[in-house]
Protein backbone atom coordinates (compact mmCIF):
# COMPACT_ATOMS: atom_id res chain seq x y z
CA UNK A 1 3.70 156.81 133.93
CA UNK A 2 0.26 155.94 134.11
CA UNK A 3 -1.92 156.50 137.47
CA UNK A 4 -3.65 153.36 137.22
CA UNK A 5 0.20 151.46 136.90
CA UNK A 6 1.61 153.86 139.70
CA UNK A 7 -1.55 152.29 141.60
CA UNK A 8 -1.21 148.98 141.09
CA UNK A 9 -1.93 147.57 144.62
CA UNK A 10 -0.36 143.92 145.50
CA UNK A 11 -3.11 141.43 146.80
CA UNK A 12 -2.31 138.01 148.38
CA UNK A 13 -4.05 135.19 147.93
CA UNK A 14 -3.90 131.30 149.14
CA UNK A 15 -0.49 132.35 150.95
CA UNK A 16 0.94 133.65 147.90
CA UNK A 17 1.67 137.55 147.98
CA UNK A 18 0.89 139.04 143.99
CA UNK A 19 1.74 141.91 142.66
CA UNK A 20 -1.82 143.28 141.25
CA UNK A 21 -5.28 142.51 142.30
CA UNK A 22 -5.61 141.30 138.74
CA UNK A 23 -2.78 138.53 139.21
CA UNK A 24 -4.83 137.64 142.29
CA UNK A 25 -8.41 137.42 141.26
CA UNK A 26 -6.44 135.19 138.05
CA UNK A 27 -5.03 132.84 140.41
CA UNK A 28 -8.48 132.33 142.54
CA UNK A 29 -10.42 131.41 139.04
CA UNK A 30 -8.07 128.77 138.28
CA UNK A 31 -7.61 127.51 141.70
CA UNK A 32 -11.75 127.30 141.93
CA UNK A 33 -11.28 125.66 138.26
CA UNK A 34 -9.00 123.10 139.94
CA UNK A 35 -5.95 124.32 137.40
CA UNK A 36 -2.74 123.79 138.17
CA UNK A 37 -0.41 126.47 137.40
CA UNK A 38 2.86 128.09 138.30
CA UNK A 39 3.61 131.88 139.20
CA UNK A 40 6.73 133.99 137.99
CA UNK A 41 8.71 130.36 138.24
CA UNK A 42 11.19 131.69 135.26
CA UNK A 43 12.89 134.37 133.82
CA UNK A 44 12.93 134.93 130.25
CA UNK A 45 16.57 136.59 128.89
CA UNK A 46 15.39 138.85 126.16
CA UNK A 47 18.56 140.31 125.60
CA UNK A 48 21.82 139.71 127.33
CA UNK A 49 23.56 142.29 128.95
CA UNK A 50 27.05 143.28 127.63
CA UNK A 51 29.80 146.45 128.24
CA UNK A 52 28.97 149.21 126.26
CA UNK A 53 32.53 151.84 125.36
CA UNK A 54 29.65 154.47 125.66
CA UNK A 55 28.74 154.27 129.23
CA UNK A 56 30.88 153.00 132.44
CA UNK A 57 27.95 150.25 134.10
CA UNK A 58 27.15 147.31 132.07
CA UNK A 59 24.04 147.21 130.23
CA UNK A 60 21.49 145.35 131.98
CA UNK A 61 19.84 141.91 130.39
CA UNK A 62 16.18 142.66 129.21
CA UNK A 63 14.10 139.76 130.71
CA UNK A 64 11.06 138.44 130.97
CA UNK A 65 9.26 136.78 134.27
CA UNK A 66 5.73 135.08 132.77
CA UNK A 67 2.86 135.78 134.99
CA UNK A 68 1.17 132.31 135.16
CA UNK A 69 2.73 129.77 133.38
CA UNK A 70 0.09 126.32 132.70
CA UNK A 71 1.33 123.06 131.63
CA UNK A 72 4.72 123.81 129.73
CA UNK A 73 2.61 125.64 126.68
CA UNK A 74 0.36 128.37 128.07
CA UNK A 75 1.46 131.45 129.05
CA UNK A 76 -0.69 134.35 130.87
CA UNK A 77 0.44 137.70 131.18
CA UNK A 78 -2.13 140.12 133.18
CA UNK A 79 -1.84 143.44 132.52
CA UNK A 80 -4.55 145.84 132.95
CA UNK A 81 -2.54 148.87 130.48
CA UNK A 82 -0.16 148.78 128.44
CA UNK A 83 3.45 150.83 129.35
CA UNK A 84 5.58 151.76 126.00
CA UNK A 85 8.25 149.92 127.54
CA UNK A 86 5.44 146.74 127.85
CA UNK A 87 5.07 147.21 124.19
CA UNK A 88 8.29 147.07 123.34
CA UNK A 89 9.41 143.84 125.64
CA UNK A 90 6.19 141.92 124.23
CA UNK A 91 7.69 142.36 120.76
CA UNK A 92 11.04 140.42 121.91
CA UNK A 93 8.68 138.42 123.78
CA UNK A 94 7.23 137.25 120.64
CA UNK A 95 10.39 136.91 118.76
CA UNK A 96 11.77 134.66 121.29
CA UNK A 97 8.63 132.50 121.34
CA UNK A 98 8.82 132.13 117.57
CA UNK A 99 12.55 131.46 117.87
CA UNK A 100 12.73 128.97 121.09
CA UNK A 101 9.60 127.69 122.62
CA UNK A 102 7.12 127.64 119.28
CA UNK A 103 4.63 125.28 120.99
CA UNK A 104 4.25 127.68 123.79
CA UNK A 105 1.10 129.69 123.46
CA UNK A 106 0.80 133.35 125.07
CA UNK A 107 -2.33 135.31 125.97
CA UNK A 108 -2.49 138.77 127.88
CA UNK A 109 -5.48 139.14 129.58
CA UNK A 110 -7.10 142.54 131.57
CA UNK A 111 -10.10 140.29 133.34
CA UNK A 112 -10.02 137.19 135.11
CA UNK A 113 -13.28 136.51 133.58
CA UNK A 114 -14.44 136.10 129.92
CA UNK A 115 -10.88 136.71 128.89
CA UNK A 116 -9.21 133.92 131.09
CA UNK A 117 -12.20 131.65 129.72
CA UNK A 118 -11.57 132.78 126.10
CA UNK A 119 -7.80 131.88 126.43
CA UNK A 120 -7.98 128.50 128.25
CA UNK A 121 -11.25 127.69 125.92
CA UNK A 122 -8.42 126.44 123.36
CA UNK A 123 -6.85 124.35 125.68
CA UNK A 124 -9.17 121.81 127.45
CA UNK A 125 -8.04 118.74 125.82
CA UNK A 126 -3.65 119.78 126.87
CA UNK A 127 -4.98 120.58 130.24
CA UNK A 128 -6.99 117.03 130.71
CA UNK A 129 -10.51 118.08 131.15
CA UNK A 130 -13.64 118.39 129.03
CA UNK A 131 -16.83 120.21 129.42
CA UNK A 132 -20.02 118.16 130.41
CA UNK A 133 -23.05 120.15 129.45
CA UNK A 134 -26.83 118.73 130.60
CA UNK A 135 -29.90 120.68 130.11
CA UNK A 136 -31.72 122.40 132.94
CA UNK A 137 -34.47 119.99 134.29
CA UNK A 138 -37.70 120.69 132.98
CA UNK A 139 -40.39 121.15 135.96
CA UNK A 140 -43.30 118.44 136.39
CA UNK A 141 -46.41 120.39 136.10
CA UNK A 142 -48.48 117.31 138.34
CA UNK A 143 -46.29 117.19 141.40
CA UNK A 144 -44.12 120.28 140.59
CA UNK A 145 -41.02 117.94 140.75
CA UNK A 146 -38.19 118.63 138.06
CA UNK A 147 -37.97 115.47 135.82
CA UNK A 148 -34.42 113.45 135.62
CA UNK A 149 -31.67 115.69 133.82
CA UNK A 150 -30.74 114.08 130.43
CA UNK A 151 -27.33 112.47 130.46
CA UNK A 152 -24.62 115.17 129.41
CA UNK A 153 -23.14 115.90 126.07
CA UNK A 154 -18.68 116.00 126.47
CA UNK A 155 -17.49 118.40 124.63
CA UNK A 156 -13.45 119.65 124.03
CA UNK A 157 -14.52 123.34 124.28
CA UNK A 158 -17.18 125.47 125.40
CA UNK A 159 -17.59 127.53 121.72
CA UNK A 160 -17.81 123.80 120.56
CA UNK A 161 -20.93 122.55 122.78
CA UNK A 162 -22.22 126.62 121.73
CA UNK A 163 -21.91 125.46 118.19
CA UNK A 164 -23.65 122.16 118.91
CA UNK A 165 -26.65 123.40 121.41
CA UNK A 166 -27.34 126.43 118.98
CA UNK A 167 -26.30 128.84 121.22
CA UNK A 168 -25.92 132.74 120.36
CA UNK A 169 -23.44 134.81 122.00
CA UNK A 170 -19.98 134.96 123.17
CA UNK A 171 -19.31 132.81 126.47
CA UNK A 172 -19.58 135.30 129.61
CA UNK A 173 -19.00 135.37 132.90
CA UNK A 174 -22.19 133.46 133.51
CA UNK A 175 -20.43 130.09 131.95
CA UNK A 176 -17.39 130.64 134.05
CA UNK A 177 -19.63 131.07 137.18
CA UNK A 178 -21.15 127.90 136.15
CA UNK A 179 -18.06 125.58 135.62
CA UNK A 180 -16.48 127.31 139.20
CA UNK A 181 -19.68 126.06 140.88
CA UNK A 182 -20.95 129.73 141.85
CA UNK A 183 -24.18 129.58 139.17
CA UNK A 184 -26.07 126.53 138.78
CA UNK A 185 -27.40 127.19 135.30
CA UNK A 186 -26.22 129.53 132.32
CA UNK A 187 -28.15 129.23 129.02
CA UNK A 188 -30.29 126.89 130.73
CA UNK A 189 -27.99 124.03 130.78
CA UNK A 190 -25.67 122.99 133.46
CA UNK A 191 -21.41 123.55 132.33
CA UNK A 192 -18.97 121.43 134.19
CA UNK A 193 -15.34 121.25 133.85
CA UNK A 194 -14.45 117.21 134.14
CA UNK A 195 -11.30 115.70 134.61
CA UNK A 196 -10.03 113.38 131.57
């Protein structure tokens, strides 16, 4: 087994006791993000148990128990590496996705940062909020008072207002700071997460 699995460490957070620092740090961003979400609420069967003429105890179901689950589509699995036995239970993962819930989207994420933002970037609209993006205010040079921000732009995604504002890059942690209130400015414009 791997020593950074065997080391896993649980962390609580809000009142709720999780089983990795990872899961932890996940649930703070979306609780500063104002996201509601749900945590290991369900078990998956993968496979059911059944009697095997080979052995004398009963083969045990495979399941599944979803990290975070958001809305009744998103799913977020943390996992910071990858077990064999991970690998193998994703792939029935998938196959029961595909099979019963094909609306439900999975991501598995090893940062609570640019990944989480990549993954929920997708999903602004679903989750009933937009991102309001105004320029920085531009400094008066006679009484060195900033001049009045320029009403916002909405946008349904933050690669979309990228796209639009001629931004390079990939979003970083810098955006996400932004719309969690800890950074006032990233790119030089100001990123809020809005309620629909």
């Amino acid at each position: 087994m791997s020593e950074r699995i065997q080391n896993v460490q649980p962390k609580e957070w809000n009142g709720v006791n999780f089983r990795s620092t990872l899961e932890a740090k996940t649930a703070e961003t979306l609780d500063a993000l104002g996201i509601p979400y749900q945590y290991e609420c369900r078990k998956i069967v993968l496979q059911e148990g059944f009697r095997c003429p080979y052995q004398k105890d009963k083969v045990r179901a495979i399941t599944y128990t979803p990290d975070f689950e958001i809305g009744s589509s998103i799913i977020l699995e943390c996992k910071g590496f990858e077990t064999p036995e991970w690998k193998n239970k994703k792939k029935m993962l998938f196959k029961y996705l595909i099979e019963n819930e094909p609306s439900t989207c999975f991501y598995q994420i090893h940062d609570c940062g640019r990944q989480l933002l990549l993954a929920l970037d997708n999903h602004w609209p679903y989750l009933g909020y937009h991102i309001l993006v105004s320029p920085k205010p531009k400094k008066s040079h006679r009484a060195s008072v900033p001049e009045a921000s320029p009403t916002g732009h909405e946008f349904d995604s933050i690669q979309e207002a990228m796209q639009a504002l001629h931004l390079q890059g990939k979003p970083l942690g810098s955006i996400l700071q932004s719309l969690t209130g800890k950074r006032e400015y990233a790119y030089n414009y100001n990123w809020q997460l809005v309620k629909n």
